[in-house]
PDB file of N, CA and C in Angstrom:
ATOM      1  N   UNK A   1      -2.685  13.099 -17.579  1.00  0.00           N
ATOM      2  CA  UNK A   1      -2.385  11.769 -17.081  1.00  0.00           C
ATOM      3  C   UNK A   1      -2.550  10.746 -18.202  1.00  0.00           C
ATOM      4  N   UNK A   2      -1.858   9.643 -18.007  1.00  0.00           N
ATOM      5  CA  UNK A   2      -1.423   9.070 -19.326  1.00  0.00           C
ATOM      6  C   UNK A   2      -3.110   7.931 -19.281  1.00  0.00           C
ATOM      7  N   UNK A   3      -3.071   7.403 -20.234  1.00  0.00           N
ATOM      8  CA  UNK A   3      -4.721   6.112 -19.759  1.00  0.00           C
ATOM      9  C   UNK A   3      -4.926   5.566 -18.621  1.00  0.00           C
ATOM     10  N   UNK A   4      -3.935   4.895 -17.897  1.00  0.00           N
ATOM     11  CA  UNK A   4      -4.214   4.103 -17.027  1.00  0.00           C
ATOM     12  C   UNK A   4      -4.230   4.705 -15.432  1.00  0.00           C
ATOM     13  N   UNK A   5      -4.618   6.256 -15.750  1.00  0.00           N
ATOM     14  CA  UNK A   5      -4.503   7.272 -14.731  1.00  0.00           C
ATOM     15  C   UNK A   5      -3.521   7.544 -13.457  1.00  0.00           C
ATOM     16  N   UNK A   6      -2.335   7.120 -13.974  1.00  0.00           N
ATOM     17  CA  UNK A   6      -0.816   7.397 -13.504  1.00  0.00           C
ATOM     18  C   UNK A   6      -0.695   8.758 -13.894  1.00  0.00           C
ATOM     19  N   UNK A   7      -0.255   9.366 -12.718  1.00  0.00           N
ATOM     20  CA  UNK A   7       1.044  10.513 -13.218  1.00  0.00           C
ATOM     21  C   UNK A   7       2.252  10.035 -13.638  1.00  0.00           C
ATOM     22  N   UNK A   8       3.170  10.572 -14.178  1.00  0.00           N
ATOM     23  CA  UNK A   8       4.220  10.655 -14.397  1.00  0.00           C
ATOM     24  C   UNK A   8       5.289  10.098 -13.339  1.00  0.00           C
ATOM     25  N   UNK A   9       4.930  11.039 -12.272  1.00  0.00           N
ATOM     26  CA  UNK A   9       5.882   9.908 -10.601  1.00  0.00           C
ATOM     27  C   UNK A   9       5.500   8.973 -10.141  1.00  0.00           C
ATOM     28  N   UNK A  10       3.951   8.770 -10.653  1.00  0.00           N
ATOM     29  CA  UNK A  10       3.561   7.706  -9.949  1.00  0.00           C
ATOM     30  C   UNK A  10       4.005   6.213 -11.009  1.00  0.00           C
ATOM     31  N   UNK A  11       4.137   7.015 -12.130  1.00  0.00           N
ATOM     32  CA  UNK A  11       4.514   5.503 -13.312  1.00  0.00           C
ATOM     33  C   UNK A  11       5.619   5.435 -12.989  1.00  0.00           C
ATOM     34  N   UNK A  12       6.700   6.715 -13.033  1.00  0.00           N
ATOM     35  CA  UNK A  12       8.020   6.366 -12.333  1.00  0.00           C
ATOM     36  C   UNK A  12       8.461   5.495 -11.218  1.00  0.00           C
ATOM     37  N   UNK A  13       7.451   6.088 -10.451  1.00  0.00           N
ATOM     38  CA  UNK A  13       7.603   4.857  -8.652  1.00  0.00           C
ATOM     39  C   UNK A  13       7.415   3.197  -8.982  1.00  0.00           C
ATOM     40  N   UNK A  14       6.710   3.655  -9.801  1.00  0.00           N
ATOM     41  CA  UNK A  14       5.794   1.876 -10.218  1.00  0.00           C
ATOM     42  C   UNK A  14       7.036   1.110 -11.083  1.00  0.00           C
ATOM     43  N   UNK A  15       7.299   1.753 -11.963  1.00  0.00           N
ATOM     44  CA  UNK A  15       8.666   0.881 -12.966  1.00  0.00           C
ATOM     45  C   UNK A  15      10.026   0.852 -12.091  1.00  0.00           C
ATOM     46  N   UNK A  16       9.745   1.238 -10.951  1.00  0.00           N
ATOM     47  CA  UNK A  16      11.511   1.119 -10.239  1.00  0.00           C
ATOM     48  C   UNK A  16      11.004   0.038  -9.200  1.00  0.00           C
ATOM     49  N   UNK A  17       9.724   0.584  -8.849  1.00  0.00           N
ATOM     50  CA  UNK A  17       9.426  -1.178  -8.088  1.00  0.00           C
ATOM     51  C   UNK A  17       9.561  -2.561  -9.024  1.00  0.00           C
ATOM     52  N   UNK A  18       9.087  -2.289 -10.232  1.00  0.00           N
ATOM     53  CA  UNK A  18       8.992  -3.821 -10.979  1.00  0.00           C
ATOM     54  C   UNK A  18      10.394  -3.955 -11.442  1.00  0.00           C
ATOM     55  N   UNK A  19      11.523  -3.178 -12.234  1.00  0.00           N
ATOM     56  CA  UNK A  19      12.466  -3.030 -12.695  1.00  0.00           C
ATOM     57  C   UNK A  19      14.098  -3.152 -11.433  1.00  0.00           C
ATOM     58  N   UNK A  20      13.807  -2.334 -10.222  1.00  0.00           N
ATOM     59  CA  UNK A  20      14.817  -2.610  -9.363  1.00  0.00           C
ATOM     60  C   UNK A  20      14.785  -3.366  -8.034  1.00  0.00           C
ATOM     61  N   UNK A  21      13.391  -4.143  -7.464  1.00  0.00           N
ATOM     62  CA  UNK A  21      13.427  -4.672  -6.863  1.00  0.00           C
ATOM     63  C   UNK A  21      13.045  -5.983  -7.035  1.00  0.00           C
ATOM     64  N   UNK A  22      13.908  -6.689  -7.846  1.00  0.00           N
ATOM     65  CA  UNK A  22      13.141  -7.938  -8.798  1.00  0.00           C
ATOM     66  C   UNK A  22      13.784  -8.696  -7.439  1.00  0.00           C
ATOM     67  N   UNK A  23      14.214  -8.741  -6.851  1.00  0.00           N
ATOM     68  CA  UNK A  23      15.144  -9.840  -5.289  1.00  0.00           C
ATOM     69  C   UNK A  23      14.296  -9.478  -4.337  1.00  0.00           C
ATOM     70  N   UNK A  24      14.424 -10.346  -3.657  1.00  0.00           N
ATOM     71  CA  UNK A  24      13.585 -10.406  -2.332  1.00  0.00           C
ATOM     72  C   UNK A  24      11.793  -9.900  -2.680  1.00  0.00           C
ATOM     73  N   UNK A  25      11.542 -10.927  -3.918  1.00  0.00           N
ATOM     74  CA  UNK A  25      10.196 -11.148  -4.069  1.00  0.00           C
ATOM     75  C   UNK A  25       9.726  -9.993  -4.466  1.00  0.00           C
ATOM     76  N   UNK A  26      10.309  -8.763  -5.191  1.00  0.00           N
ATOM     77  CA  UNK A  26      10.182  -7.611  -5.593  1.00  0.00           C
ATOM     78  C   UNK A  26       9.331  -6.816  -4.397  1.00  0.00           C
ATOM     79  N   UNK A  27       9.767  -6.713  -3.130  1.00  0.00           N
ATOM     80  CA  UNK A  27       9.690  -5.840  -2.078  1.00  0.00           C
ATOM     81  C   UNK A  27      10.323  -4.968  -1.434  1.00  0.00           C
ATOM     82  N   UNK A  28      10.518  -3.746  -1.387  1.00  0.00           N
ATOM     83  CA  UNK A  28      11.517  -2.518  -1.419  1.00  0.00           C
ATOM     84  C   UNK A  28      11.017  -1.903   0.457  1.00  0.00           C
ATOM     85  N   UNK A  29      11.889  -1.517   0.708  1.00  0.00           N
ATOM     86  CA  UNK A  29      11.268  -0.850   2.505  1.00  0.00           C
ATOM     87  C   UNK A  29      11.080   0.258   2.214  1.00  0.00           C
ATOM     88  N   UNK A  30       9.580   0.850   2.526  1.00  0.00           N
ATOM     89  CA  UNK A  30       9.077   2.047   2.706  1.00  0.00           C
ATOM     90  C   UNK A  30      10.053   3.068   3.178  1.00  0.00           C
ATOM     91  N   UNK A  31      10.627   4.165   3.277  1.00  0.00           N
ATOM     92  CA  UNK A  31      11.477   5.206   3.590  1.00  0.00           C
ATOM     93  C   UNK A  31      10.485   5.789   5.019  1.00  0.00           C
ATOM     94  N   UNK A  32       9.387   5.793   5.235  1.00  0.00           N
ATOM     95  CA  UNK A  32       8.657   6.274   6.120  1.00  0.00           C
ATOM     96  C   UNK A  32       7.351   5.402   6.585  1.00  0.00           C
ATOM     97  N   UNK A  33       7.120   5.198   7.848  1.00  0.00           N
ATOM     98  CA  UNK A  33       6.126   4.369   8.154  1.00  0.00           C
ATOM     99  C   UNK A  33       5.317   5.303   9.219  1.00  0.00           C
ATOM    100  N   UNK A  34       3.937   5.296   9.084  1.00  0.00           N
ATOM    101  CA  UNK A  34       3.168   4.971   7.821  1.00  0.00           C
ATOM    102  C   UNK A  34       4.168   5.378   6.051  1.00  0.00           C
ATOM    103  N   UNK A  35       3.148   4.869   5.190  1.00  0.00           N
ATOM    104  CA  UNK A  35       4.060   5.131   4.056  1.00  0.00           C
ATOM    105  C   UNK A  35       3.819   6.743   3.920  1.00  0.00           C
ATOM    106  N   UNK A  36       4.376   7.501   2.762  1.00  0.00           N
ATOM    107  CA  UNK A  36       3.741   8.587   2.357  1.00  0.00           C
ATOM    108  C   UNK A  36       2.579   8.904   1.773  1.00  0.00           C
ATOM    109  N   UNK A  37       1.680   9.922   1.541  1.00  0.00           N
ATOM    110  CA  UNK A  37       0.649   9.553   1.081  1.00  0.00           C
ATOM    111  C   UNK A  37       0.733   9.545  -0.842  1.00  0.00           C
ATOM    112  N   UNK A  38       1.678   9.649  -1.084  1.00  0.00           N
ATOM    113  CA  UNK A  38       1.896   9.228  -2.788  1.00  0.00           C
ATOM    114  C   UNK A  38       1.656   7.888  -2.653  1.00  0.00           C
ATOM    115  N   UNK A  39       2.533   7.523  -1.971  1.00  0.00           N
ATOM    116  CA  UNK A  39       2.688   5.339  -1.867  1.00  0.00           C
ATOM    117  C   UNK A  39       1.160   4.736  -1.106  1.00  0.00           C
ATOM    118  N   UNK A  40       0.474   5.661  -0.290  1.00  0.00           N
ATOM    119  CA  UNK A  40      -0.616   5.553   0.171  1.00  0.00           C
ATOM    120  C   UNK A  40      -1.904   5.572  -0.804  1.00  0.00           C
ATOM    121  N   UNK A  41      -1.503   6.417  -1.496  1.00  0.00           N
ATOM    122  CA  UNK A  41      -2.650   6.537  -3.020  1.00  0.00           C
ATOM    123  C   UNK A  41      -2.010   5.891  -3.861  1.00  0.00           C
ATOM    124  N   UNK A  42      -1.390   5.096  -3.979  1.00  0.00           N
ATOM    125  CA  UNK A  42      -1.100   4.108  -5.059  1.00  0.00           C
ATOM    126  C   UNK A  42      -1.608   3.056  -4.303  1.00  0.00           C
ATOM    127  N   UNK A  43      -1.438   2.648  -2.945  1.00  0.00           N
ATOM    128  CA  UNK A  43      -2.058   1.204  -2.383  1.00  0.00           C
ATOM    129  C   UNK A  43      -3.813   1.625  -2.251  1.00  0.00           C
ATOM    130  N   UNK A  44      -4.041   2.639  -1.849  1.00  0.00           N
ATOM    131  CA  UNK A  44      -5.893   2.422  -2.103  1.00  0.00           C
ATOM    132  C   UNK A  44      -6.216   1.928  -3.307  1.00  0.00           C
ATOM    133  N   UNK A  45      -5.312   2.935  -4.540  1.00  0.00           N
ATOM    134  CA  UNK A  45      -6.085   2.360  -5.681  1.00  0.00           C
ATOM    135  C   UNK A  45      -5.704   1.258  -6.279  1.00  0.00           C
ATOM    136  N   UNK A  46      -4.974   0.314  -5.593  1.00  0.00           N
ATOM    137  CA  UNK A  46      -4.661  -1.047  -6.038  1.00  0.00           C
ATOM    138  C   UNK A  46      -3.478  -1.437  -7.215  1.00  0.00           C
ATOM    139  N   UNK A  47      -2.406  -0.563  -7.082  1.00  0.00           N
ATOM    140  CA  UNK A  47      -1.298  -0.597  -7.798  1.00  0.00           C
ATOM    141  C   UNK A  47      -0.412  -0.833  -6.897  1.00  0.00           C
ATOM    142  N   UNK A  48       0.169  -1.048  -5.851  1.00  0.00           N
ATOM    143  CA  UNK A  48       0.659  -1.735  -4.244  1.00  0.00           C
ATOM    144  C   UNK A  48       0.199  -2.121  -3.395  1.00  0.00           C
ATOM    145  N   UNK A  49       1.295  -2.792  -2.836  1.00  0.00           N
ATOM    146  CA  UNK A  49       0.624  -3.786  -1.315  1.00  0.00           C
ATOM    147  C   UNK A  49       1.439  -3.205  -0.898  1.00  0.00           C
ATOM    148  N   UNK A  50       1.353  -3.516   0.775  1.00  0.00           N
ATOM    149  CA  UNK A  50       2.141  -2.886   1.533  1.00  0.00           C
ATOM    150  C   UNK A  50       2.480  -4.053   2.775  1.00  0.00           C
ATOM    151  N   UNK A  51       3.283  -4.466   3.018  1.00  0.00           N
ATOM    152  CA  UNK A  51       3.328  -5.426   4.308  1.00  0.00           C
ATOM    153  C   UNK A  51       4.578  -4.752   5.463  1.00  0.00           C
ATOM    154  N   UNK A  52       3.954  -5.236   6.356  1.00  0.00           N
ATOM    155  CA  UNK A  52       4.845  -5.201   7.996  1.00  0.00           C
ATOM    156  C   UNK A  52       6.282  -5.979   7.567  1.00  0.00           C
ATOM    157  N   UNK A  53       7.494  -5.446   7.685  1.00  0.00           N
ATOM    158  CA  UNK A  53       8.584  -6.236   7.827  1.00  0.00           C
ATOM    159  C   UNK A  53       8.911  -6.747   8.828  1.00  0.00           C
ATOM    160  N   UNK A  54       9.400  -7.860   8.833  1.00  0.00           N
ATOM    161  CA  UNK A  54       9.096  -8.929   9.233  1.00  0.00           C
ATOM    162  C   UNK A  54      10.969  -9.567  10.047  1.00  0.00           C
ATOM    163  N   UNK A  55      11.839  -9.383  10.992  1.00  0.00           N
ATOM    164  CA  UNK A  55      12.688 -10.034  11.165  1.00  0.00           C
ATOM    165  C   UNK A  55      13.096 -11.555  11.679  1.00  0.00           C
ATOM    166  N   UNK A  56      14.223 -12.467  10.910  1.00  0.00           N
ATOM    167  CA  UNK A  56      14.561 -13.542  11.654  1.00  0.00           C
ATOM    168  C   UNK A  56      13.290 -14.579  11.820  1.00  0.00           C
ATOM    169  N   UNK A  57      14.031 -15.625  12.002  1.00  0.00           N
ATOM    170  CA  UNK A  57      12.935 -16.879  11.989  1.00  0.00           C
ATOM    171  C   UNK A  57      11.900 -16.798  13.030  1.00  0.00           C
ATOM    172  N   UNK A  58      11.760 -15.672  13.891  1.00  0.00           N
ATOM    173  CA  UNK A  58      10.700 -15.800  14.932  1.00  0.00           C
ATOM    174  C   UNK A  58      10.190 -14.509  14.087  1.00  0.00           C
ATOM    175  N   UNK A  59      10.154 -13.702  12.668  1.00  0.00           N
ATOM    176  CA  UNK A  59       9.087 -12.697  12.518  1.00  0.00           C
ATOM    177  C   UNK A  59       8.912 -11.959  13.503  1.00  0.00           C
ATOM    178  N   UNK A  60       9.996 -10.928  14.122  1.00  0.00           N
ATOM    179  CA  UNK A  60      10.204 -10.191  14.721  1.00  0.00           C
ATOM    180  C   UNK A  60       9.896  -8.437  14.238  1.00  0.00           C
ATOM    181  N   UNK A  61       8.531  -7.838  14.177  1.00  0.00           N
ATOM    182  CA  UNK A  61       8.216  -6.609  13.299  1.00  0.00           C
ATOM    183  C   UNK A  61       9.665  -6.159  13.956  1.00  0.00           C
ATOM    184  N   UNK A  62       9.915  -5.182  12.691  1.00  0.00           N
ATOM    185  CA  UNK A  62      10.948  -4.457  12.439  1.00  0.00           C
ATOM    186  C   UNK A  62      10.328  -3.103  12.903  1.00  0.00           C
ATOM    187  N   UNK A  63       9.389  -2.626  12.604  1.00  0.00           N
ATOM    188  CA  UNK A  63       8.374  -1.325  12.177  1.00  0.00           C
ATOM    189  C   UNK A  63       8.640  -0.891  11.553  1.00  0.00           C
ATOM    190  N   UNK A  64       9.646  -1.401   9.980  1.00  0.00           N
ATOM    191  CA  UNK A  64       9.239  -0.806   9.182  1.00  0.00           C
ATOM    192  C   UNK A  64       8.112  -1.466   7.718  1.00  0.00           C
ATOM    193  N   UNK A  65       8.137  -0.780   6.979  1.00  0.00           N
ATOM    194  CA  UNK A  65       6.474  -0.931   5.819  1.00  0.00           C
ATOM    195  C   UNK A  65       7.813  -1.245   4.799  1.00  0.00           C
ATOM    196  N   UNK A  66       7.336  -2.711   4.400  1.00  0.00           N
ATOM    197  CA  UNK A  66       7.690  -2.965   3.152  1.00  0.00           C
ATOM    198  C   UNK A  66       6.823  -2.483   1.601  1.00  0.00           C
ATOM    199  N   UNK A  67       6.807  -2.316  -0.169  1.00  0.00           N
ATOM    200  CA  UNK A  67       5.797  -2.125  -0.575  1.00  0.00           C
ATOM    201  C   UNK A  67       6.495  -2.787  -1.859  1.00  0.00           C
ATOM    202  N   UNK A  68       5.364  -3.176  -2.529  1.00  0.00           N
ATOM    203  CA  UNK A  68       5.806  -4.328  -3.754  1.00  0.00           C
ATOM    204  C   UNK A  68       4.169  -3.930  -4.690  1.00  0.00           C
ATOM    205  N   UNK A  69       4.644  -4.306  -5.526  1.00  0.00           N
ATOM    206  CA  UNK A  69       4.075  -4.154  -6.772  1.00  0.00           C
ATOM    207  C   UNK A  69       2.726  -5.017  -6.822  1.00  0.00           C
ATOM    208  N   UNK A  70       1.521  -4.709  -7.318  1.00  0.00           N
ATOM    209  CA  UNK A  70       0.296  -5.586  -7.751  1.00  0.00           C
ATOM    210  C   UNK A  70       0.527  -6.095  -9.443  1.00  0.00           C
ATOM    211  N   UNK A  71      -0.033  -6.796  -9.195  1.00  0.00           N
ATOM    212  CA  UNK A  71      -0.719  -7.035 -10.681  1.00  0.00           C
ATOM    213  C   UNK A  71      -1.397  -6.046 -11.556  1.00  0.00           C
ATOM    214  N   UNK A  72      -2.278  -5.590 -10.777  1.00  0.00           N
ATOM    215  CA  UNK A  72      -2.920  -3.757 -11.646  1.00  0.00           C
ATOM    216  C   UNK A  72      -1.836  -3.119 -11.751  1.00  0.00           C
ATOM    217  N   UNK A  73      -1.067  -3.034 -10.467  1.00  0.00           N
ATOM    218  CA  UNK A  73       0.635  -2.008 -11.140  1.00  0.00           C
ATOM    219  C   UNK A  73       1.218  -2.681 -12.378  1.00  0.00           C
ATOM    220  N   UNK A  74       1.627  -3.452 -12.545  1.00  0.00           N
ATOM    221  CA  UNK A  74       1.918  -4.372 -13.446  1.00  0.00           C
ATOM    222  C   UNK A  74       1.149  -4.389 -14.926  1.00  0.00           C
ATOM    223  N   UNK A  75      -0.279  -4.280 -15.269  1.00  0.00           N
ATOM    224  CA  UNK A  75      -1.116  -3.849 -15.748  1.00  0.00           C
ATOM    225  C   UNK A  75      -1.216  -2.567 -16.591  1.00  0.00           C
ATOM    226  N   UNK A  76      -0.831  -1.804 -15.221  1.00  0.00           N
ATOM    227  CA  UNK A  76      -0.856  -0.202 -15.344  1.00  0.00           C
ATOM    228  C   UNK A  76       0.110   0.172 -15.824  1.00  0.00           C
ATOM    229  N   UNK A  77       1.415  -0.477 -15.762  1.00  0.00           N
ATOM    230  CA  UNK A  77       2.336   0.054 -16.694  1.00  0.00           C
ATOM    231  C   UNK A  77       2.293  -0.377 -18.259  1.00  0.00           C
ATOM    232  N   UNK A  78       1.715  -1.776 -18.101  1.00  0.00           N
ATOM    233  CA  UNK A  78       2.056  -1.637 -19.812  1.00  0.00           C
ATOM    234  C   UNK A  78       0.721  -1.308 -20.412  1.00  0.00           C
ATOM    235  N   UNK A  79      -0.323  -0.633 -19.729  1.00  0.00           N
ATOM    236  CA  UNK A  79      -1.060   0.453 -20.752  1.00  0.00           C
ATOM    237  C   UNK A  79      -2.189  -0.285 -20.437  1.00  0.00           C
ATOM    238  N   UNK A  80      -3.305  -1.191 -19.847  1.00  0.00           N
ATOM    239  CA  UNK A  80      -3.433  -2.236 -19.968  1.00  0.00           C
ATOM    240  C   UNK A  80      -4.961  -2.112 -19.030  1.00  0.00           C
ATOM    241  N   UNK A  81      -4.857  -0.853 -18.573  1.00  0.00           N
ATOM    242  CA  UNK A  81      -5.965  -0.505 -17.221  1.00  0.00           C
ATOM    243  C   UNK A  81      -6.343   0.598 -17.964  1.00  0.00           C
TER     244      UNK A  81
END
């Protein structure tokens, strides 16, 4: 594991969150809710958040799990943790 104790998929997951979801506040929809437990062990250890999506001006849950990037993710990629 590289320093900032990423695997390899998990640095992968992390640079496609910061790199392809730069719109909509860099927040991507979970594929599975609950998340998986890869995306689940990246939010314990504080490299994602995870929020309830949210529809329409009355915030209508969707049920599904949005997940966006921290600052430690952010951190963690450029070597930094």
């Amino acid at each position: 594991m590289p320093r900032s104790g990423l695997s390899d998929s998990e640095r992968a997951f992390l640079k496609r969150l910061r790199d392809e979801f730069t719109t909509n506040d860099g927040w991507a929809i979970c594929s599975t809710n609950p998340p998986s437990a890869a995306i689940q062990g990246l939010v314990d250890r504080g490299y994602c958040k995870l929020a309830q999506a949210l529809c329409g001006p009355l915030a209508v849950p969707t049920g599904e799990v949005m997940v966006s990037l921290t600052e430690a993710g952010r951190l963690a990629l450029l070597g930094q943790s």
